[in-house]
PDB file of N, CA and C in Angstrom:
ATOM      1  N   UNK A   1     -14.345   5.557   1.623  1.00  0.00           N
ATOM      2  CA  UNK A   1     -14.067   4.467   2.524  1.00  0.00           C
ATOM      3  C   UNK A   1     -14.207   3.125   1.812  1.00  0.00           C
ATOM      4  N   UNK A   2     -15.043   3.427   0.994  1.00  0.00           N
ATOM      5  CA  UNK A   2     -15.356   1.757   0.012  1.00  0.00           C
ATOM      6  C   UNK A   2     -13.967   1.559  -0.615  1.00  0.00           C
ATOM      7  N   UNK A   3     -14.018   2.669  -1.348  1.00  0.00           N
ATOM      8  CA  UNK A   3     -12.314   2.239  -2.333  1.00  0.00           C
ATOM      9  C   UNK A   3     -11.216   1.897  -1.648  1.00  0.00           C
ATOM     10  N   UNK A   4     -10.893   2.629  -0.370  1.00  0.00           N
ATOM     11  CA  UNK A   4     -10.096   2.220   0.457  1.00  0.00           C
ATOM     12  C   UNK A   4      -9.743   0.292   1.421  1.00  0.00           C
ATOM     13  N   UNK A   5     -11.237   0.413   1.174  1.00  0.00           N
ATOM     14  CA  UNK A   5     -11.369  -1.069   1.717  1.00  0.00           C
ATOM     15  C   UNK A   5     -11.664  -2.213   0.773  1.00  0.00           C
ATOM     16  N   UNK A   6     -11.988  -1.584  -0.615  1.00  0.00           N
ATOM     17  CA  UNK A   6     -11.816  -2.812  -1.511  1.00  0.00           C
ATOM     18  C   UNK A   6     -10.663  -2.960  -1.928  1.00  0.00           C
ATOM     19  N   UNK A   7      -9.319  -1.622  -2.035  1.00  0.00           N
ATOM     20  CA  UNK A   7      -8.449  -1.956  -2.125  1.00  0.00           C
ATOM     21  C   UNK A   7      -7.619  -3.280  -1.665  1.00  0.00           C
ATOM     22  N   UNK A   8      -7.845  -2.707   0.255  1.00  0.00           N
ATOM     23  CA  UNK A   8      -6.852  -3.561   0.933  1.00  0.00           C
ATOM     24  C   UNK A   8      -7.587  -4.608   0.633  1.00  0.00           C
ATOM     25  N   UNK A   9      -8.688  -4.996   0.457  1.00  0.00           N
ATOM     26  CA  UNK A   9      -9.210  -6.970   0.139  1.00  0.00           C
ATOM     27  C   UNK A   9      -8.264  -7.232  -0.785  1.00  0.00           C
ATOM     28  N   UNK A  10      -8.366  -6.441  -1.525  1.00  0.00           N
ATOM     29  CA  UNK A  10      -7.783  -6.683  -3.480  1.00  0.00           C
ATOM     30  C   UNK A  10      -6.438  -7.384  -2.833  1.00  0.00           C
ATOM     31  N   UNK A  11      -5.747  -6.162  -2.065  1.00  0.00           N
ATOM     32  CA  UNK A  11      -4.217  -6.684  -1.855  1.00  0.00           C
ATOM     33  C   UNK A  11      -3.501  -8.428  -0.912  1.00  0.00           C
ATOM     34  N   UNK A  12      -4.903  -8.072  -0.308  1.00  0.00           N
ATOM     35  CA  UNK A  12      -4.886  -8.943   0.875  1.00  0.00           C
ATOM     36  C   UNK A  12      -5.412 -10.328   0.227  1.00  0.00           C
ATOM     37  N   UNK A  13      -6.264 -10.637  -0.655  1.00  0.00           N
ATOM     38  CA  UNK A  13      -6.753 -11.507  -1.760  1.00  0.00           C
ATOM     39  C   UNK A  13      -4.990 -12.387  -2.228  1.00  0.00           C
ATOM     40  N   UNK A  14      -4.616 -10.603  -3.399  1.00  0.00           N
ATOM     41  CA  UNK A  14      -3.590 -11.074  -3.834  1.00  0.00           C
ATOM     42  C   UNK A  14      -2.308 -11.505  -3.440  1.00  0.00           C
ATOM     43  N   UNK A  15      -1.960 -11.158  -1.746  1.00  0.00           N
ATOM     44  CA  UNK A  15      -0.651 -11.390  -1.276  1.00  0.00           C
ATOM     45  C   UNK A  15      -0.902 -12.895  -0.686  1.00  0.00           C
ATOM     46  N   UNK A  16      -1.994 -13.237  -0.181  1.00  0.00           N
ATOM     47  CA  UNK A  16      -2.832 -14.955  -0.023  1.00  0.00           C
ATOM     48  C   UNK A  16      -2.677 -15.703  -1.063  1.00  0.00           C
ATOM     49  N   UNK A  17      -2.478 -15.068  -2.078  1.00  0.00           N
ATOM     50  CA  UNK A  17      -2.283 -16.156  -3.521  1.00  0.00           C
ATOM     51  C   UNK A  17      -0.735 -16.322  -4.116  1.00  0.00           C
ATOM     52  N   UNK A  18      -0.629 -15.479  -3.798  1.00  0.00           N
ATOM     53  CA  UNK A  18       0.928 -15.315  -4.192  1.00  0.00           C
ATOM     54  C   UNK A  18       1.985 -16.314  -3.137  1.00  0.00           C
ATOM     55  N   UNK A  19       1.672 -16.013  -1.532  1.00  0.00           N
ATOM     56  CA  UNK A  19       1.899 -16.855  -0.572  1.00  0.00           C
ATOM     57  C   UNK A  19       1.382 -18.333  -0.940  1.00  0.00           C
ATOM     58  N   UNK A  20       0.436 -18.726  -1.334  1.00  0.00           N
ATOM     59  CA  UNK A  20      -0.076 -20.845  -1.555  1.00  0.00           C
ATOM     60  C   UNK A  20       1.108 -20.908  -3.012  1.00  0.00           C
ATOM     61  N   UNK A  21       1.112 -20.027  -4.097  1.00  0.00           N
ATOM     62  CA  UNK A  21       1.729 -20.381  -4.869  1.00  0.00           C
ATOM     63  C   UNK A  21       3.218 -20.329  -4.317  1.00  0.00           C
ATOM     64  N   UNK A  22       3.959 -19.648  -3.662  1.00  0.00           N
ATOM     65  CA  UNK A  22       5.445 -19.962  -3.769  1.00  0.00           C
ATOM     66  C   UNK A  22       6.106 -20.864  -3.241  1.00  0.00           C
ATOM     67  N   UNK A  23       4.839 -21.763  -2.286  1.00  0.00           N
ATOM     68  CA  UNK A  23       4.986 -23.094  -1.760  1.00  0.00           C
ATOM     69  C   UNK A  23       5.437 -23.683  -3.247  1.00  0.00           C
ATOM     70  N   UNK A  24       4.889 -24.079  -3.979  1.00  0.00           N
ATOM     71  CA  UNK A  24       4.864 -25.173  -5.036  1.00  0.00           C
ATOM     72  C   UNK A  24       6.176 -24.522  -5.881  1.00  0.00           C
ATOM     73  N   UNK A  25       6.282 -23.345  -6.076  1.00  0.00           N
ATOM     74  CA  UNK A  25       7.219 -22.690  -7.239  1.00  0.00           C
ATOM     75  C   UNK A  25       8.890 -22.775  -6.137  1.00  0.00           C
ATOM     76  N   UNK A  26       8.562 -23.033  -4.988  1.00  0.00           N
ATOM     77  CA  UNK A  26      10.138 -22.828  -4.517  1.00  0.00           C
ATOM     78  C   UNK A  26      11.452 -24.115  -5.139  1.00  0.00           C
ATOM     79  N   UNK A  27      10.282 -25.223  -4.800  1.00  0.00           N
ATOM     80  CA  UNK A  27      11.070 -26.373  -5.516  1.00  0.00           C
ATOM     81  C   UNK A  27      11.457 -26.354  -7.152  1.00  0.00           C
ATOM     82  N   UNK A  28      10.621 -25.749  -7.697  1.00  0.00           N
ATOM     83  CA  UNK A  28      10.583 -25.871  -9.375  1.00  0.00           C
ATOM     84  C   UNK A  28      11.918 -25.096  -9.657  1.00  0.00           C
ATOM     85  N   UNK A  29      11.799 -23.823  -8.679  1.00  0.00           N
ATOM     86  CA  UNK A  29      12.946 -22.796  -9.453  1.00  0.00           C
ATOM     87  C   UNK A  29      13.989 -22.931  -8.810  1.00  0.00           C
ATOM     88  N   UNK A  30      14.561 -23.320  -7.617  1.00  0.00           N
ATOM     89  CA  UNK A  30      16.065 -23.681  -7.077  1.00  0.00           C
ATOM     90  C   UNK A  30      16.054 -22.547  -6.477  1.00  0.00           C
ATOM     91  N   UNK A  31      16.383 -20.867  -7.483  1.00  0.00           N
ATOM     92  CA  UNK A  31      16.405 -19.771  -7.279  1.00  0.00           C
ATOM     93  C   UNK A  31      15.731 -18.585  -7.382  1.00  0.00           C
ATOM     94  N   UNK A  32      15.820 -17.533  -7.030  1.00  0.00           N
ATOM     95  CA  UNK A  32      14.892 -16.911  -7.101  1.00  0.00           C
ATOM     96  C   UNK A  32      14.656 -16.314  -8.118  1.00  0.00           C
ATOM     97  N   UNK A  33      16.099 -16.411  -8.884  1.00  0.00           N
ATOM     98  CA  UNK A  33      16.515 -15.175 -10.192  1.00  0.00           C
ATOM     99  C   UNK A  33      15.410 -15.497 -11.296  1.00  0.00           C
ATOM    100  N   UNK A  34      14.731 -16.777 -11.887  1.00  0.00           N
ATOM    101  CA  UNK A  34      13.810 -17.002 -12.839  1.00  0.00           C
ATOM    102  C   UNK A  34      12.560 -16.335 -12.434  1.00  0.00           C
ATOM    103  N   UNK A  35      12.648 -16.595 -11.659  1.00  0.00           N
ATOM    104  CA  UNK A  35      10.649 -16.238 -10.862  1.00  0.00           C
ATOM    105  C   UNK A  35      10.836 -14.325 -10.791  1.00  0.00           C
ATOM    106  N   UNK A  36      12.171 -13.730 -10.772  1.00  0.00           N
ATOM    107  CA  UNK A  36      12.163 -12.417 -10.421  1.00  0.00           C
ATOM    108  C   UNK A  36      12.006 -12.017 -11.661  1.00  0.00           C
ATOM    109  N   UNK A  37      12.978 -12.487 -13.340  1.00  0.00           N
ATOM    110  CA  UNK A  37      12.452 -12.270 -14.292  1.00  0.00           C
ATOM    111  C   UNK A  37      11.166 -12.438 -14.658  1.00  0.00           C
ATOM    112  N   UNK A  38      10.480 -13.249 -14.557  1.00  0.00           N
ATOM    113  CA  UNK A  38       9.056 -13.643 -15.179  1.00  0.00           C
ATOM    114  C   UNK A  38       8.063 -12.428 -14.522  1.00  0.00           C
ATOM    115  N   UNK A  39       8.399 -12.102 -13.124  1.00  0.00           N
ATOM    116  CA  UNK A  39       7.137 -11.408 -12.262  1.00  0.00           C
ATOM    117  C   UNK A  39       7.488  -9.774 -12.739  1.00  0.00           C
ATOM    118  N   UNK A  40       9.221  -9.276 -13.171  1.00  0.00           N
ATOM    119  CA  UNK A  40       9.200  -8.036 -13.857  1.00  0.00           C
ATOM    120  C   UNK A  40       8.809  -8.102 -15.190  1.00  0.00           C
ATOM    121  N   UNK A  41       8.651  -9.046 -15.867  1.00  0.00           N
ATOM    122  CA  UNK A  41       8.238  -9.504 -16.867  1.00  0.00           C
ATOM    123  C   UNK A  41       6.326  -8.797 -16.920  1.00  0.00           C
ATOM    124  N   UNK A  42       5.923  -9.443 -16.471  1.00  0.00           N
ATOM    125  CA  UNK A  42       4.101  -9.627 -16.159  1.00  0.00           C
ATOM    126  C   UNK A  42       4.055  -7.915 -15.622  1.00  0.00           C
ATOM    127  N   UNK A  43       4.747  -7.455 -14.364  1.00  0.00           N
ATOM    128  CA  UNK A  43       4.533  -6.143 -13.907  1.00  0.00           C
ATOM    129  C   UNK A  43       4.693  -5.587 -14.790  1.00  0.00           C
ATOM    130  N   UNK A  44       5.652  -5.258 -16.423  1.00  0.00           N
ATOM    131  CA  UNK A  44       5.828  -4.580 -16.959  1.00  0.00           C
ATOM    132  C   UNK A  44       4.176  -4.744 -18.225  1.00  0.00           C
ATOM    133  N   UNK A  45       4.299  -5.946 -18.265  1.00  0.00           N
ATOM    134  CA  UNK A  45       3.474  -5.729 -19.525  1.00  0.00           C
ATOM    135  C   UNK A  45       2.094  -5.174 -18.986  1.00  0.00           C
ATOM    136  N   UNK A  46       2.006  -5.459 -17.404  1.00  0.00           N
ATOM    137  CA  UNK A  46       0.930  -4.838 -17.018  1.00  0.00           C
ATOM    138  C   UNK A  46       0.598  -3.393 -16.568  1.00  0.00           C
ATOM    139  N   UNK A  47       1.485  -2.454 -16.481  1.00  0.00           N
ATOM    140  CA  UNK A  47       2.111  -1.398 -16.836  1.00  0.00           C
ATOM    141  C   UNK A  47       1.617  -0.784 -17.799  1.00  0.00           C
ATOM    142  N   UNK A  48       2.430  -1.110 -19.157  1.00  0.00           N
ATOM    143  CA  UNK A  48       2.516  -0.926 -19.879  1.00  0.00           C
ATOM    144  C   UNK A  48       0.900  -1.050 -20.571  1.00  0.00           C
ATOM    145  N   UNK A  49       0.227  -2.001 -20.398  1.00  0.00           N
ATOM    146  CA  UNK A  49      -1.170  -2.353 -21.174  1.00  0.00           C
ATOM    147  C   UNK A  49      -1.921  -1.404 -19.976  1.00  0.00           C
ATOM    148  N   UNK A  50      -2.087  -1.118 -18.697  1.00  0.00           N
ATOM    149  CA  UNK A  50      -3.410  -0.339 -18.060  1.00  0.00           C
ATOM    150  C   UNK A  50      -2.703   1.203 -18.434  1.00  0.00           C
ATOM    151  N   UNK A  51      -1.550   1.401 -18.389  1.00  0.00           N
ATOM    152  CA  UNK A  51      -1.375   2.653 -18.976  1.00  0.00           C
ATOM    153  C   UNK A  51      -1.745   2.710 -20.477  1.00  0.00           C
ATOM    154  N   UNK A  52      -1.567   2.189 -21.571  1.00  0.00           N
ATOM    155  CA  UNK A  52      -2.218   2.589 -22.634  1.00  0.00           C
ATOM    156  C   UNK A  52      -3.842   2.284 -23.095  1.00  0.00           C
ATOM    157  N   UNK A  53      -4.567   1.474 -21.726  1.00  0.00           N
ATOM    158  CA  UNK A  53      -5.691   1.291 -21.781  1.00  0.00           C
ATOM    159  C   UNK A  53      -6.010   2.695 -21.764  1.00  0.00           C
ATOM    160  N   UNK A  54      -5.880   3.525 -20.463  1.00  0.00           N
ATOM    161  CA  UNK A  54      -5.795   4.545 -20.275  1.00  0.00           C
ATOM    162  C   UNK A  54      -6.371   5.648 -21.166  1.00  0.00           C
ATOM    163  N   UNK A  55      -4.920   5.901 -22.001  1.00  0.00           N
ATOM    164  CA  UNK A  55      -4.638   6.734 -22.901  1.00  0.00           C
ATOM    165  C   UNK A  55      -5.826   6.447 -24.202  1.00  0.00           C
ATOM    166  N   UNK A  56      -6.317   5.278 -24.022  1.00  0.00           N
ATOM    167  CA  UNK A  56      -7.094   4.769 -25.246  1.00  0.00           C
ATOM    168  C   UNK A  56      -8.328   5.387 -24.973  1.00  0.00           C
ATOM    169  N   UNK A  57      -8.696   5.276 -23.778  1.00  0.00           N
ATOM    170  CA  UNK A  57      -9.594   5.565 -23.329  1.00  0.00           C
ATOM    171  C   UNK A  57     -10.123   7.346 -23.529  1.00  0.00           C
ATOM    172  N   UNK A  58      -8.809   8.040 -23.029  1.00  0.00           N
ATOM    173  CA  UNK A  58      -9.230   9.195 -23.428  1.00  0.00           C
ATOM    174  C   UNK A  58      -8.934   9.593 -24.626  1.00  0.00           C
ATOM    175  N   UNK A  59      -8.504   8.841 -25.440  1.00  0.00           N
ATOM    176  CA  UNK A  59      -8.426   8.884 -27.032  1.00  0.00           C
ATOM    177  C   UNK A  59      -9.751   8.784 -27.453  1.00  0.00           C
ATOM    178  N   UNK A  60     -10.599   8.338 -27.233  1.00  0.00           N
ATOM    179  CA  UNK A  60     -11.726   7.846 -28.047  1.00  0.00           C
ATOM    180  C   UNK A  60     -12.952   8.719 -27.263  1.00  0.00           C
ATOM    181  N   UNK A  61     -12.471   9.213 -25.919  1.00  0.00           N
ATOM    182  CA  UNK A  61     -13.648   9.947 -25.230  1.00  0.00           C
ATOM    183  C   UNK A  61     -13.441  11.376 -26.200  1.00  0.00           C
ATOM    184  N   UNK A  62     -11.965  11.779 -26.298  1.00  0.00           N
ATOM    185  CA  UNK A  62     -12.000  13.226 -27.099  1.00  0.00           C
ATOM    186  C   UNK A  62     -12.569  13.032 -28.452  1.00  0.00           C
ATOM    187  N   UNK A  63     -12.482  12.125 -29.200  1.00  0.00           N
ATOM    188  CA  UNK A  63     -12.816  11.906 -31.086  1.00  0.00           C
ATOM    189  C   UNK A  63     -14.331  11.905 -30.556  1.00  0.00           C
ATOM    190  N   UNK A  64     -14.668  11.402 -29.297  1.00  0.00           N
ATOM    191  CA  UNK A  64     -16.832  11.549 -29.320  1.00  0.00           C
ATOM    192  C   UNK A  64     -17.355  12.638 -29.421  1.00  0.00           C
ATOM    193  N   UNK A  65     -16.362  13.101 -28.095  1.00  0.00           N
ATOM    194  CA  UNK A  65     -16.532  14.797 -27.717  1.00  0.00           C
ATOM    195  C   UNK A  65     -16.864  15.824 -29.089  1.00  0.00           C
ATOM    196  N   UNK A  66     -15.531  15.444 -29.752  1.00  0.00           N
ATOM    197  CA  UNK A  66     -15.274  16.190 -30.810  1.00  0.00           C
ATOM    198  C   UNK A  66     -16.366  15.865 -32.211  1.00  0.00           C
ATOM    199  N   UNK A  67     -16.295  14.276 -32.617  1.00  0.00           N
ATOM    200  CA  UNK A  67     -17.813  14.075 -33.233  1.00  0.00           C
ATOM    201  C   UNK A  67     -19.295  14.686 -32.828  1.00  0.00           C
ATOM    202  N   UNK A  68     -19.603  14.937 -31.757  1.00  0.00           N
ATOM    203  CA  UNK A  68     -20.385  15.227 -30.873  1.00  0.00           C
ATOM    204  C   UNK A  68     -21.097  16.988 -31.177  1.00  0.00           C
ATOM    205  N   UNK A  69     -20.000  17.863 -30.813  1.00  0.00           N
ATOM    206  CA  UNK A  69     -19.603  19.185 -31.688  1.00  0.00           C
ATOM    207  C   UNK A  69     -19.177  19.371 -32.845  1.00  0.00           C
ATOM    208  N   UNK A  70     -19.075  18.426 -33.499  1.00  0.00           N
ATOM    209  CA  UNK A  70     -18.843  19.451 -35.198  1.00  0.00           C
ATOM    210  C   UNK A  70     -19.053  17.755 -35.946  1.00  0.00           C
ATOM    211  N   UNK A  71     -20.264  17.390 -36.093  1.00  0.00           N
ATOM    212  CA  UNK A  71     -20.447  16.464 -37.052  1.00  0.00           C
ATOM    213  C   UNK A  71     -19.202  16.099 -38.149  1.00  0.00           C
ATOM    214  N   UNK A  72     -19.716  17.282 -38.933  1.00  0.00           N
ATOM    215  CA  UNK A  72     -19.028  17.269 -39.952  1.00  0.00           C
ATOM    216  C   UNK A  72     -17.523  16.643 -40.243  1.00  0.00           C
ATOM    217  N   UNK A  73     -16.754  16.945 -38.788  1.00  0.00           N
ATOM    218  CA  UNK A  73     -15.482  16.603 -39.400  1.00  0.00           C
ATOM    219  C   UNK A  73     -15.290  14.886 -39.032  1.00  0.00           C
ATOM    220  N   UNK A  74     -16.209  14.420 -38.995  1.00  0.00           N
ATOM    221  CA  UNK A  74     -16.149  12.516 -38.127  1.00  0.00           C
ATOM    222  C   UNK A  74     -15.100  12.061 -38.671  1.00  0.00           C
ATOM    223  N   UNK A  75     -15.171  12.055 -40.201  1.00  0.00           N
ATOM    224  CA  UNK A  75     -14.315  11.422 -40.868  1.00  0.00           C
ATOM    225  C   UNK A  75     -12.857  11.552 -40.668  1.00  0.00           C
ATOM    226  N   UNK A  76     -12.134  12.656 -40.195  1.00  0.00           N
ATOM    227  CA  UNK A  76     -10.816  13.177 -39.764  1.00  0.00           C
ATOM    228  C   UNK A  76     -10.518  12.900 -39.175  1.00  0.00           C
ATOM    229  N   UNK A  77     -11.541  13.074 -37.742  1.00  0.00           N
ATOM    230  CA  UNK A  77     -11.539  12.735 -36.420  1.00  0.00           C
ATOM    231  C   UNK A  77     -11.398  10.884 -36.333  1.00  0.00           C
ATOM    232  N   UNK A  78     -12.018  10.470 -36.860  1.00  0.00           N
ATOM    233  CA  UNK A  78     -12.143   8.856 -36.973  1.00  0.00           C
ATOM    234  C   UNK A  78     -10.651   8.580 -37.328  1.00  0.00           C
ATOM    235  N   UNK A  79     -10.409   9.123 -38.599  1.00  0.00           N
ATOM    236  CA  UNK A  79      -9.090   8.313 -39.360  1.00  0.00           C
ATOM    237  C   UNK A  79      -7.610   8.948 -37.828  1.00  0.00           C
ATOM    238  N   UNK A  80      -8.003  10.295 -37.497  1.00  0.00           N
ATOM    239  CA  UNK A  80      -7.003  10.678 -36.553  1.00  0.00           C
ATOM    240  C   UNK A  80      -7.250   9.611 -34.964  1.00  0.00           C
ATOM    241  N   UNK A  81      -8.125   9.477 -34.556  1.00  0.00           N
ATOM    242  CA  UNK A  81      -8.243   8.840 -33.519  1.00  0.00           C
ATOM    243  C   UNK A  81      -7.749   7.006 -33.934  1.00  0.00           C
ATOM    244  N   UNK A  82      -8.029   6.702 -35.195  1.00  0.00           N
ATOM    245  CA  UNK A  82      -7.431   5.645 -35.476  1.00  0.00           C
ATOM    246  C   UNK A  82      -6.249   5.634 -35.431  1.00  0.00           C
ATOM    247  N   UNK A  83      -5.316   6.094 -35.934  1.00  0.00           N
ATOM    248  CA  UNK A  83      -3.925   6.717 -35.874  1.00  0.00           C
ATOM    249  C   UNK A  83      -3.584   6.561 -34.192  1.00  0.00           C
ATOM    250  N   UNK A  84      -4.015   7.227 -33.838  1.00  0.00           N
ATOM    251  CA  UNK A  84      -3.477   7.652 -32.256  1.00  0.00           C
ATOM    252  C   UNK A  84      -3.952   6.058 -31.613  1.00  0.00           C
ATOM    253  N   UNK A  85      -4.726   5.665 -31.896  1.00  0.00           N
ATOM    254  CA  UNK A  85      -4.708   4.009 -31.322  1.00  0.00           C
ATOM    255  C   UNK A  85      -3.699   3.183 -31.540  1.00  0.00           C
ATOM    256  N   UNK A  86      -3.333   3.383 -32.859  1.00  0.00           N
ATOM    257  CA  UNK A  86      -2.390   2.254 -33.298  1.00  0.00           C
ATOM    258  C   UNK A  86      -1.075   2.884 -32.519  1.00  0.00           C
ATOM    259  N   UNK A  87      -0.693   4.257 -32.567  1.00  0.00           N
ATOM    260  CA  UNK A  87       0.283   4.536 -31.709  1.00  0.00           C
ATOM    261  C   UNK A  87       0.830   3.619 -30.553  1.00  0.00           C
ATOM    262  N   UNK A  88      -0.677   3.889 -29.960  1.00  0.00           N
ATOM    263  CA  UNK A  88      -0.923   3.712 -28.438  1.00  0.00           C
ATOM    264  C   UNK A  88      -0.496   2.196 -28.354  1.00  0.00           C
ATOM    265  N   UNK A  89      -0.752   1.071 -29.278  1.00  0.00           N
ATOM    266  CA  UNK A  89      -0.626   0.041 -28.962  1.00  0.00           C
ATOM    267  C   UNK A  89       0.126  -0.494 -28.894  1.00  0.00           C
ATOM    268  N   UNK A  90       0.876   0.494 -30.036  1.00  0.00           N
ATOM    269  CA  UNK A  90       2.751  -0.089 -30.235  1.00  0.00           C
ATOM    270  C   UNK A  90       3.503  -0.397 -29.074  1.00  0.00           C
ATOM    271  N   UNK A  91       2.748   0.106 -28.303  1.00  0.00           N
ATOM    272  CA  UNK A  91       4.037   0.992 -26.683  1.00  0.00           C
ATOM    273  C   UNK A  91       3.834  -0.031 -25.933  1.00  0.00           C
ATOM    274  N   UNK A  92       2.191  -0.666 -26.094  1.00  0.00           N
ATOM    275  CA  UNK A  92       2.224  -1.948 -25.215  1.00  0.00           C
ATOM    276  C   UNK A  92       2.861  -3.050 -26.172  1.00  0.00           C
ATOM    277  N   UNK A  93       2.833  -3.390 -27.196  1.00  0.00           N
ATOM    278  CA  UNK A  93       3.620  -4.706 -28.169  1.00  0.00           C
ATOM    279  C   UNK A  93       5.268  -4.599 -27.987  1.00  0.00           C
ATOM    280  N   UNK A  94       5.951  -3.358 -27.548  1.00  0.00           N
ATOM    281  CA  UNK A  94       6.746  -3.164 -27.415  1.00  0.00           C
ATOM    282  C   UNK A  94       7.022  -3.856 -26.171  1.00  0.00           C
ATOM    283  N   UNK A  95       6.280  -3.178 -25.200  1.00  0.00           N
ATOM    284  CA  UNK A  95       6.127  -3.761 -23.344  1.00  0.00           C
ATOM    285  C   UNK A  95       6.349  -5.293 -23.883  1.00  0.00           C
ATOM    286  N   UNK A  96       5.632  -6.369 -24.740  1.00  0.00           N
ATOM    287  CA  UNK A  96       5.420  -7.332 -24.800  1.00  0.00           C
ATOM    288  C   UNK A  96       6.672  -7.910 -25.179  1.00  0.00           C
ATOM    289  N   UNK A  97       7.258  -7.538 -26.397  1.00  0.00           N
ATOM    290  CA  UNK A  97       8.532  -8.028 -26.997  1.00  0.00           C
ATOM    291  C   UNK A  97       9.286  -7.673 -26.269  1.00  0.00           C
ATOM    292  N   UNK A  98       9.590  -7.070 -25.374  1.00  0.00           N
ATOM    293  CA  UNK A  98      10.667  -7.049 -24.417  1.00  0.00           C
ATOM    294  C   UNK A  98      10.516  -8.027 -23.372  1.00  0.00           C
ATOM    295  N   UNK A  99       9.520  -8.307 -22.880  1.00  0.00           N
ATOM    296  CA  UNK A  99       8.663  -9.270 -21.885  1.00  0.00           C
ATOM    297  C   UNK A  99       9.638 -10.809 -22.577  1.00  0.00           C
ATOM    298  N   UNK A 100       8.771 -10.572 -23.620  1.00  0.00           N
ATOM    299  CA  UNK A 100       9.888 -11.950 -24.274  1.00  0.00           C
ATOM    300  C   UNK A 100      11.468 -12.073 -24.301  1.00  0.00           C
ATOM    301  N   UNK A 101      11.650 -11.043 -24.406  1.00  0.00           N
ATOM    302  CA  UNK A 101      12.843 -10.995 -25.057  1.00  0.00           C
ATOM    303  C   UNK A 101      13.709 -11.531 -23.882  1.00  0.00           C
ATOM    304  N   UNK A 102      13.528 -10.569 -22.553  1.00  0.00           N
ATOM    305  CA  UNK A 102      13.812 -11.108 -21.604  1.00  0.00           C
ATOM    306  C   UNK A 102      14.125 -12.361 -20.864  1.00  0.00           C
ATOM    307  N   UNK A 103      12.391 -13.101 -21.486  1.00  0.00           N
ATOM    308  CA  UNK A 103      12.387 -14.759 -20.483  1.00  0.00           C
ATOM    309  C   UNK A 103      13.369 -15.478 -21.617  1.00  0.00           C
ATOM    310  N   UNK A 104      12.999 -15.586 -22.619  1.00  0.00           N
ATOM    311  CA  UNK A 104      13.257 -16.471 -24.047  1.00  0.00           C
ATOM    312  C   UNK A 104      14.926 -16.371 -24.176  1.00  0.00           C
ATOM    313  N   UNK A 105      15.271 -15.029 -24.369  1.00  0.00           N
ATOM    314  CA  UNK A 105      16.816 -15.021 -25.252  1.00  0.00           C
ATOM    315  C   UNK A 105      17.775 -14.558 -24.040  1.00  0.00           C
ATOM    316  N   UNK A 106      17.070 -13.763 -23.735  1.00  0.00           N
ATOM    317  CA  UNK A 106      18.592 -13.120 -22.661  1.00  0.00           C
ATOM    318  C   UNK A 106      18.700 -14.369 -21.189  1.00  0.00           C
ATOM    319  N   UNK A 107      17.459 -14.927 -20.321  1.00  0.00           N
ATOM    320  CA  UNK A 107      17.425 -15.891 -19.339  1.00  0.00           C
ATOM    321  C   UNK A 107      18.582 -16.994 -19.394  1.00  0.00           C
ATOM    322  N   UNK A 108      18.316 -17.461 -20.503  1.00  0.00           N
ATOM    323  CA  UNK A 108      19.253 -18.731 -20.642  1.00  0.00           C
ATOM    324  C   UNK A 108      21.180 -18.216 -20.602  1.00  0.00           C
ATOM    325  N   UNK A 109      20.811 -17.337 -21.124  1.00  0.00           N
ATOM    326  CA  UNK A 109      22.487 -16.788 -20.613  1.00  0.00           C
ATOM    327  C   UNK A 109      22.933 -16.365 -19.529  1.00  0.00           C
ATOM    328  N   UNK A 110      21.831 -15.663 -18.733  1.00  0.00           N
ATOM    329  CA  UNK A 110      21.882 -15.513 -17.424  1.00  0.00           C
ATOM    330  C   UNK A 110      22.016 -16.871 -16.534  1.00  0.00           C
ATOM    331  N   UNK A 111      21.219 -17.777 -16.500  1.00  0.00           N
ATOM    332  CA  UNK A 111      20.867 -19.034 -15.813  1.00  0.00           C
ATOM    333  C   UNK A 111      22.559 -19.757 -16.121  1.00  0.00           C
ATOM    334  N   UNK A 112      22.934 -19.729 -17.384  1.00  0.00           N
ATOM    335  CA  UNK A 112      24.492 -20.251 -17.336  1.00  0.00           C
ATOM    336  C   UNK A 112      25.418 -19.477 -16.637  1.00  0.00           C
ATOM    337  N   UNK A 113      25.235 -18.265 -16.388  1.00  0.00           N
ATOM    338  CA  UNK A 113      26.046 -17.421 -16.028  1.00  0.00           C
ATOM    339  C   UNK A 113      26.034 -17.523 -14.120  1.00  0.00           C
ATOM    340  N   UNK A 114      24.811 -17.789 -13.909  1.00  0.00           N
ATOM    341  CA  UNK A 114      24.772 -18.039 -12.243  1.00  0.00           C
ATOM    342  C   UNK A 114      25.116 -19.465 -12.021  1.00  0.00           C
ATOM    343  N   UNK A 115      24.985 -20.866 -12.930  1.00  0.00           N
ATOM    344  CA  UNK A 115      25.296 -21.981 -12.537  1.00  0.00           C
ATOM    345  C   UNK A 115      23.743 -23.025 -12.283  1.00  0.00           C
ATOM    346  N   UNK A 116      22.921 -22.333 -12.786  1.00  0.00           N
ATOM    347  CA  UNK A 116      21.526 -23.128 -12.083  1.00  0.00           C
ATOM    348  C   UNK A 116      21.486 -23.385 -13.617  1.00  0.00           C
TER     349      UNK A 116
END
């Protein structure tokens, strides 16, 4: 019942903030099309980063596990769990450079293309 109800605050918090801000952002953007890039923009990289938090997470719980039971092999386990991090991070830098790629290079062709 707790999680359930800190949820809806969480949401209810965040849809209150989102509502005071689009007062001020309606004038700035004319349209809606900038503000829709930027917010798939942010959803993605945020996506993208709690999912490979995630994965990091149980990356490093298995290399303990596994340090934990067989001493000996730390060193493998270390250099392999290092490995599998850097993987992991790519996927969010990726999330990121697309994030950009989006507002920065492709927007401005769009924005000529609608007339705003």
């Amino acid at each position: 019942m707790k999680k359930v109800l800190s949820l809806a605050v969480l949401f209810l918090l965040t849809g209150v903030a989102m509502a005071f801000a689009a007062e001020g952002t309606q004038a700035a953007l004319g349209n809606g099309f900038l503000g829709m890039v930027v917010l798939g923009s942010c959803l993605g990289i945020g996506v993208a980063a709690s999912g490979c938090g995630v994965g990091m997470g149980h990356c490093v719980r298995g290399a303990c596990e596994g340090i934990a039971r067989n001493p000996e092999l730390s060193g493998k386990l270390t250099v392999t769990m290092i490995l599998g991090l850097a993987f992991i991070e790519a996927l969010t830098l990726y999330a990121l450079v697309l994030s950009f790629y989006l507002v920065f290079a492709k927007l401005p062709g769009y924005m000529a293309l609608i007339g705003a």
